[in-house]
Protein backbone atom coordinates (compact mmCIF):
# COMPACT_ATOMS: atom_id res chain seq x y z
CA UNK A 1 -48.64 -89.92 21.92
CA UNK A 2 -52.25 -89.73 20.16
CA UNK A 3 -51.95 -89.06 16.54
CA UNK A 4 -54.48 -88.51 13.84
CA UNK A 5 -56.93 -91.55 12.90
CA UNK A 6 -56.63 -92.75 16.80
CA UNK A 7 -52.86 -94.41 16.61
CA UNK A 8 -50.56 -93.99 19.31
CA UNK A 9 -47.02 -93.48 18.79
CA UNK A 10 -43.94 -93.85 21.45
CA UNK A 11 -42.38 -90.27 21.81
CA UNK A 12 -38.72 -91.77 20.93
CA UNK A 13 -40.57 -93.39 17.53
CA UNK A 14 -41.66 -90.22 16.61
CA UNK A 15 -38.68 -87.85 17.57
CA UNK A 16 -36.95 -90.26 15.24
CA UNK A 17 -39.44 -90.16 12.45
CA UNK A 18 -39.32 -86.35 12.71
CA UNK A 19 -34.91 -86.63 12.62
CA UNK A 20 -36.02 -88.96 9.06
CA UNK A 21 -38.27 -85.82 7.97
CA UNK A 22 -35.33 -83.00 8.55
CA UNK A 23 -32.66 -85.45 7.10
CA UNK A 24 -35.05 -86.13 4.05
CA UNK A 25 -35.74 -82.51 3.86
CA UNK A 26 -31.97 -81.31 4.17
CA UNK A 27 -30.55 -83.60 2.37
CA UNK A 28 -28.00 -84.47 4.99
CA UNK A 29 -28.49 -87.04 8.13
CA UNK A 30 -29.35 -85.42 10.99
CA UNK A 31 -30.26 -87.49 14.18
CA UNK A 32 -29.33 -90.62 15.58
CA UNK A 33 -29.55 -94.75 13.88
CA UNK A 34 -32.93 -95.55 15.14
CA UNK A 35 -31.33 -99.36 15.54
CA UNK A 36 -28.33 -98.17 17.47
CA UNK A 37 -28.33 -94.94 18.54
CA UNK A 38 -25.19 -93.44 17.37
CA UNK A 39 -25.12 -89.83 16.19
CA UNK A 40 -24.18 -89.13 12.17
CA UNK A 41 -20.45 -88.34 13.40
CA UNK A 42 -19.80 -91.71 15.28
CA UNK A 43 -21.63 -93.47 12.71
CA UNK A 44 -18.85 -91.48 10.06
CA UNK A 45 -15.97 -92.33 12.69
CA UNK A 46 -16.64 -96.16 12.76
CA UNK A 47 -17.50 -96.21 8.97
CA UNK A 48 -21.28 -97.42 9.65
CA UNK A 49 -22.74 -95.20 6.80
CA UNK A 50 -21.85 -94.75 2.77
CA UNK A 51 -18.70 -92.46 2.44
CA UNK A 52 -20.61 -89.75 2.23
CA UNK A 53 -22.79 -90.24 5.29
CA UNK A 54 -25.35 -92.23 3.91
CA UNK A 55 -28.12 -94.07 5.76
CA UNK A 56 -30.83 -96.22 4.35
CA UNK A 57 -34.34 -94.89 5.05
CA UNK A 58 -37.26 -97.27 5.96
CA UNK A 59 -41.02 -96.28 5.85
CA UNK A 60 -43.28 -98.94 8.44
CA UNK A 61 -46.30 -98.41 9.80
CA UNK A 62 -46.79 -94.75 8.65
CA UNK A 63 -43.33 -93.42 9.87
CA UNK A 64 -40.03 -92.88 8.54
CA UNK A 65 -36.98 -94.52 10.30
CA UNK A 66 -33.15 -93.93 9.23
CA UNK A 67 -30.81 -96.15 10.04
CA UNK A 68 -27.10 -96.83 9.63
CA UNK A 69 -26.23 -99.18 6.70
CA UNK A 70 -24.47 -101.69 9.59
CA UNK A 71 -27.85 -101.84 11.12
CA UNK A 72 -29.51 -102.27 8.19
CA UNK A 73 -28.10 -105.62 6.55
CA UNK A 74 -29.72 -106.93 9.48
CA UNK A 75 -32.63 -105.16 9.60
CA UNK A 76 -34.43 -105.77 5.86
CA UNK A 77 -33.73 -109.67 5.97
CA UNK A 78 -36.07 -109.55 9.07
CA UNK A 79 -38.60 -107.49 7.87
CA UNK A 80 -39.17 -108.52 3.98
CA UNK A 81 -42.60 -108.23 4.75
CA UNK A 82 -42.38 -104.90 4.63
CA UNK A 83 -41.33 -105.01 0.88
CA UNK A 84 -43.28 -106.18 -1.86
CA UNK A 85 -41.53 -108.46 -4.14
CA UNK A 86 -43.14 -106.09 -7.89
CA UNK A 87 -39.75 -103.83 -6.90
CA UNK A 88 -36.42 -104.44 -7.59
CA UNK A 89 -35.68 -104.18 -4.07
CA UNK A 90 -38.24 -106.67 -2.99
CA UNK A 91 -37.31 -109.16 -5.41
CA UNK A 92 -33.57 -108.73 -4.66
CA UNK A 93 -33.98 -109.90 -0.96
CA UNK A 94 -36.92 -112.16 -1.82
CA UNK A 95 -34.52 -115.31 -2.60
């Protein structure tokens, strides 16, 4: 998929960063984990998400991605170079 600027764009990597946009938008998760694919009530069910269903959001290369919190402890210590270290995120993964 072409988008604006001349980047291309998978068409699963941007159904999922349009899922991020409704969730952010409704305030509710809607969509799948884009690390492992299970739907917001499976991801409920096998307690993968905050007790009220939430997901962490992660903003790379121009997109949004949502994932479940499982997936994500392993996610952000691979990619701290997505995170700069003048946020108190950034420096809490930094050491």
């Amino acid at each position: 998929m072409h988008q604006p600027g001349g980047v291309k764009i998978c068409v699963e990597c941007e159904r999922r960063h349009q899922e991020a946009l409704d969730s952010l938008a409704a305030g509710t998760f809607v969509g799948e984990c884009s690390e492992c694919g299970l739907n917001g009530d499976e991801l409920r069910a096998r307690g993968r998400c905050g007790p009220r269903g939430e997901m962490a959001v992660h903003y790379e290369g121009g997109k949004y991605r949502i994932m479940c919190l499982a997936c994500d402890r392993g996610y952000v210590p691979k990619r701290k170079e997505l995170y700069t270290s003048d946020t108190e995120f950034g420096r809490s993964i930094a050491n």
